[in-house]
Protein backbone atom coordinates (compact mmCIF):
# COMPACT_ATOMS: atom_id res chain seq x y z
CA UNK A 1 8.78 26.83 32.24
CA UNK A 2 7.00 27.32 29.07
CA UNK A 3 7.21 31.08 27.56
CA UNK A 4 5.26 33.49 29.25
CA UNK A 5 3.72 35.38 26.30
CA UNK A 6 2.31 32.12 25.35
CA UNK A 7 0.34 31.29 28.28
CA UNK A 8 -2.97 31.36 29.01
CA UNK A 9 -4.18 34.18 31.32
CA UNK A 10 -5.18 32.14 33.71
CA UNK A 11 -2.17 30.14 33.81
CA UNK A 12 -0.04 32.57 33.69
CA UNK A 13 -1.63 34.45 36.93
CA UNK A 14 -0.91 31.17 38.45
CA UNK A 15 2.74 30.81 37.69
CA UNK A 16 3.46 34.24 39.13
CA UNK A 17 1.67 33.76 42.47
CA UNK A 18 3.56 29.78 42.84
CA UNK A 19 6.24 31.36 45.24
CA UNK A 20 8.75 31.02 42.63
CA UNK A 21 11.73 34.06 42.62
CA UNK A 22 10.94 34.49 38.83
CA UNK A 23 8.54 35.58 37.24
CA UNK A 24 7.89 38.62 39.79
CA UNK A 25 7.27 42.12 39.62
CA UNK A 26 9.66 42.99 37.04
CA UNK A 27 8.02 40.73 34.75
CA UNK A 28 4.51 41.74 35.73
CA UNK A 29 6.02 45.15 35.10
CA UNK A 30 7.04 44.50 31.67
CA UNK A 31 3.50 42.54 30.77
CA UNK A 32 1.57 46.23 32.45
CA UNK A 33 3.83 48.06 29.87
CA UNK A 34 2.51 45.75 26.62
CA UNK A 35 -1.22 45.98 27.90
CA UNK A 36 -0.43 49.75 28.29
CA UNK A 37 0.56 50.03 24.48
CA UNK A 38 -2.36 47.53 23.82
CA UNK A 39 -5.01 50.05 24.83
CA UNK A 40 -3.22 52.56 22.84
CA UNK A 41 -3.39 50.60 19.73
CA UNK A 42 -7.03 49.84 20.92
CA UNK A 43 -8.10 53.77 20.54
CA UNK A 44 -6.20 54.31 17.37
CA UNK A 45 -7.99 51.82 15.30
CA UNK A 46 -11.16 52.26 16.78
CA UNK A 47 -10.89 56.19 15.84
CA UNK A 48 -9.64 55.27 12.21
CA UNK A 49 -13.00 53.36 11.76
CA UNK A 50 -14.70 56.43 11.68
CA UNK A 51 -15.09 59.08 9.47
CA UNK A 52 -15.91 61.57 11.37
CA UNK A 53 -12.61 61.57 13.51
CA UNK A 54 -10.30 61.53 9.79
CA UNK A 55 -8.72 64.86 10.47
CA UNK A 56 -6.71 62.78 12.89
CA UNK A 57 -6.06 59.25 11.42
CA UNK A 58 -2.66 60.18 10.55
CA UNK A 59 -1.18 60.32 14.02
CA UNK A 60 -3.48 57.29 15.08
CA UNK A 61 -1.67 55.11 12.27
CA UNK A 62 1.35 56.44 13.82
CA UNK A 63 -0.42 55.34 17.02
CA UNK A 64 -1.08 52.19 16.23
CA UNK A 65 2.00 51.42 14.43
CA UNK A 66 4.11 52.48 17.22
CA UNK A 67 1.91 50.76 20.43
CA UNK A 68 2.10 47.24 18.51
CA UNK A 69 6.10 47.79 17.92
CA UNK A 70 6.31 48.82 21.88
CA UNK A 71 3.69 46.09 23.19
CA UNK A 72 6.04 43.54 21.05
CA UNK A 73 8.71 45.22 23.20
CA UNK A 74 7.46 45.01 26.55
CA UNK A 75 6.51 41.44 26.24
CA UNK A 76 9.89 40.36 25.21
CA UNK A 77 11.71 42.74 28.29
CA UNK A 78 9.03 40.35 30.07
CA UNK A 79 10.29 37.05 29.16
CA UNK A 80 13.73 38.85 29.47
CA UNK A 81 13.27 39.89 32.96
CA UNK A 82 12.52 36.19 34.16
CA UNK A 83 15.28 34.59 32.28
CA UNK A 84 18.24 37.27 33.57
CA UNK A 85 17.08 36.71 36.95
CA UNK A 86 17.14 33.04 37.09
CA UNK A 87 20.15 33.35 35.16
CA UNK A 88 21.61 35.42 38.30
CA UNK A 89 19.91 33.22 40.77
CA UNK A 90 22.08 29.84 39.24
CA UNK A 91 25.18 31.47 39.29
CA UNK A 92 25.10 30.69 43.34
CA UNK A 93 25.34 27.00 41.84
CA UNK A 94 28.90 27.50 40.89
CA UNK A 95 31.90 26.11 42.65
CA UNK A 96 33.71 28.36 44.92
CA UNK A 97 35.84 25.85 47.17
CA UNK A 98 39.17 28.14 46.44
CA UNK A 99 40.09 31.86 45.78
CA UNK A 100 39.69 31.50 41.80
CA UNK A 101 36.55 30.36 41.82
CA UNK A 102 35.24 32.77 44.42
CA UNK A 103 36.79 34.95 42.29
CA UNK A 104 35.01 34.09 38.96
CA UNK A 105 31.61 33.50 40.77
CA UNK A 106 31.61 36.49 41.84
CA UNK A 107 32.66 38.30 38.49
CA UNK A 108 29.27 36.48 36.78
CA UNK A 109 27.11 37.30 39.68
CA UNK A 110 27.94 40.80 39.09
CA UNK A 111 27.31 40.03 35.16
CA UNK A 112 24.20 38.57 35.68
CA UNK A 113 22.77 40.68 38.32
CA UNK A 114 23.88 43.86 35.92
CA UNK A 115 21.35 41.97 32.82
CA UNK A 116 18.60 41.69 35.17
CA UNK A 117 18.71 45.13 36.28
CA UNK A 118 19.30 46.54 32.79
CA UNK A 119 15.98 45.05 31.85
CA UNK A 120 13.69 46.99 34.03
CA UNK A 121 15.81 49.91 32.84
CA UNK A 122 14.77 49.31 29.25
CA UNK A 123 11.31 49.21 30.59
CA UNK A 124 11.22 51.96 32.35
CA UNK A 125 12.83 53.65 28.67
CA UNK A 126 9.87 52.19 26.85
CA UNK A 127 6.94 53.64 29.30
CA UNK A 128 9.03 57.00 28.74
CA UNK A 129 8.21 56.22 24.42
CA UNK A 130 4.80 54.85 24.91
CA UNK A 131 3.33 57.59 26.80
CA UNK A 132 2.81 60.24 24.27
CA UNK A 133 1.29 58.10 22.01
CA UNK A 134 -1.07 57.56 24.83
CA UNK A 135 -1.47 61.04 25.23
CA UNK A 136 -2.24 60.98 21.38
CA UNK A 137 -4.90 58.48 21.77
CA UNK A 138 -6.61 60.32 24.53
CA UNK A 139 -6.22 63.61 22.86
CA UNK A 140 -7.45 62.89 19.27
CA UNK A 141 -9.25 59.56 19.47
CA UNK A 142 -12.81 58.67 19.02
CA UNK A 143 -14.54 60.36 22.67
CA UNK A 144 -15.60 56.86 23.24
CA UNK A 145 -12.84 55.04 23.90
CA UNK A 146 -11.12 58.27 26.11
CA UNK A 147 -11.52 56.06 28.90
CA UNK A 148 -9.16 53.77 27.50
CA UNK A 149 -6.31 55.49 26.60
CA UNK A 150 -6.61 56.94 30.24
CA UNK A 151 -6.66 53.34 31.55
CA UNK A 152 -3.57 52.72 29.59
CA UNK A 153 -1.48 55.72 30.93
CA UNK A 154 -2.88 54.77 34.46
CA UNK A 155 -1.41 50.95 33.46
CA UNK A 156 1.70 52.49 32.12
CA UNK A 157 2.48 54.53 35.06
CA UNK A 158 2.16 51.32 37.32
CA UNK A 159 4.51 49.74 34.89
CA UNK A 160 7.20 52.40 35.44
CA UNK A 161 6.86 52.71 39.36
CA UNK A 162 7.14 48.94 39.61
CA UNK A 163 10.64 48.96 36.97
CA UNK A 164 11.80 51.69 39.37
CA UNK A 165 11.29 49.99 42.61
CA UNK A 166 12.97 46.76 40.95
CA UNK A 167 16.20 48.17 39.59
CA UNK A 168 16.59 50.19 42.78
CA UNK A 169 16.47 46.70 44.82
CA UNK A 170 18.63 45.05 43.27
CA UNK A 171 21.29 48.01 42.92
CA UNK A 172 22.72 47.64 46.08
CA UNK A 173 24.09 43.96 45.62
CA UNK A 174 26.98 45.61 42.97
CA UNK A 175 29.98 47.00 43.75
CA UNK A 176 30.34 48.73 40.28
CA UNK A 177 29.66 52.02 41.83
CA UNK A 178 29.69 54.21 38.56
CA UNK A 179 27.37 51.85 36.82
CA UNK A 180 24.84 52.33 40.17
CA UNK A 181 25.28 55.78 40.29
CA UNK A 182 24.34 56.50 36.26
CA UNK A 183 21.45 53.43 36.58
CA UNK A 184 19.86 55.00 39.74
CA UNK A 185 19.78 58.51 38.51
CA UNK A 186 18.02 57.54 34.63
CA UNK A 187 15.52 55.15 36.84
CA UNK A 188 14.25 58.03 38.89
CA UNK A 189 14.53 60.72 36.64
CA UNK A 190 12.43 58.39 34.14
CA UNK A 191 9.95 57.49 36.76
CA UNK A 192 9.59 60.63 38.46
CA UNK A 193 9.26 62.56 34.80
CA UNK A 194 6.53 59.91 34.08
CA UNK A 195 4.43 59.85 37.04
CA UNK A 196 4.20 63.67 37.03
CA UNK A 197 3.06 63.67 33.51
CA UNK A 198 0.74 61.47 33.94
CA UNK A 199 -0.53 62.00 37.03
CA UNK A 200 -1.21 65.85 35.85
CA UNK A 201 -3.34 64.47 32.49
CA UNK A 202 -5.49 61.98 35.40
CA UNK A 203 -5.88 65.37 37.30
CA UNK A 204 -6.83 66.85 33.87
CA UNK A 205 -9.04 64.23 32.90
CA UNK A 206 -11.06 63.60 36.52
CA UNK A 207 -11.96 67.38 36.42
CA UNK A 208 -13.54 67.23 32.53
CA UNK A 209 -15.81 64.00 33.90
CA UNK A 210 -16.86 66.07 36.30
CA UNK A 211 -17.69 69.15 35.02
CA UNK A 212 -19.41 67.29 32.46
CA UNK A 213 -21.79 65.39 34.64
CA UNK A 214 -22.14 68.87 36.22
CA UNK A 215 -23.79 70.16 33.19
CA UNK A 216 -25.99 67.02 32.81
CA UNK A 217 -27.20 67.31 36.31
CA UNK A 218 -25.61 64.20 37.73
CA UNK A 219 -25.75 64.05 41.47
């Protein structure tokens, strides 16, 4: 399977849907999360085109800087995601016919299964970084392109749900009981921390559209 950062959009859409165990939602996860950042970098340098918005152009080139280093990011926890899963999913090709090799299969499923759930982790850590900078965009950048930054935190919360759901899935296949006990408690603090944050600036933001087509007499 060719890289999936280097795909075509449309073929890309089509590898996911083929039925396949990898790329799934993790990875689709991962790709929301780089788009997120995208639309972050989007607002930054269309606010540092104009002049009339240069009171803030220092934090949107720390905007911009910051989105492309955590799009970069996201679409390499992407290909990551894939490739740790099917790395998990072979290890049920290995011999097991006596008690040492039971015994050593089951050691690298554990390994593997640990990498692919560490992944959506990270993810979930990177929604956590790129959301301020989102907020930043929205907050300072050119009224314009509001809409977008807003689309991006909307995209980035999707991003973190779905890395949520997919580490706690795959949690309960491990017997290292510490390690699920410290993973499951930074996934949901991270997701629930994110979610609330950003579903109080969509709150925030819903109530300024309206009240300004209010005062322009929209129906």
């Amino acid at each position: 399977m060719s890289a999936l950062s280097h795909m075509p959009v449309n073929d890309l859409v089509e590898q996911i849907s083929l039925g396949t165990p990898s790329p799934g939602g993790g990875s689709v996860a991962a790709l929301c999360g780089a788009m997120a950042a995208a639309l972050g970098g989007l607002v930054a340098r269309l606010t540092l085109s104009k002049e009339a918005y240069e009171q803030s152009w220092k934090v949107m080139e720390q905007v911009r800087d910051q989105t492309r280093a955590l799009s970069d990011r996201f679409l390499y926890l992407m290909e990551e995601d894939t490739n740790a899963y099917l790395s998990f999913l072979e290890t049920a090709n290995l011999p097991s016919e006596v008690p040492e090799e039971e015994e050593i299969k089951g050691i690298l499923r554990e390994q593997m299964m640990k990498k692919a759930i560490v992944v959506p982790l990270e993810v979930l850590r990177c929604c956590k970084d790129a959301m301020p900078l989102l907020r930043s965009a929205s907050a300072l950048g050119v009224r314009v392109a509001v809409n977008d930054a807003m689309a991006g935190l909307s995209v980035l919360r999707a991003a973190a749900v779905a890395s949520c759901f997919t580490v706690m899935t795959n949690l309960p296949t491990l017997y290292d009981e510490e390690f699920c006990s410290s993973v499951k408690d930074e996934a949901l603090s991270l997701m629930y921390d994110i979610t609330s944050e950003i579903d109080g600036a969509n709150d925030q933001y819903i109530k300024a559209l309206l009240k300004i087509q209010e005062s322009e007499g929209w129906p």
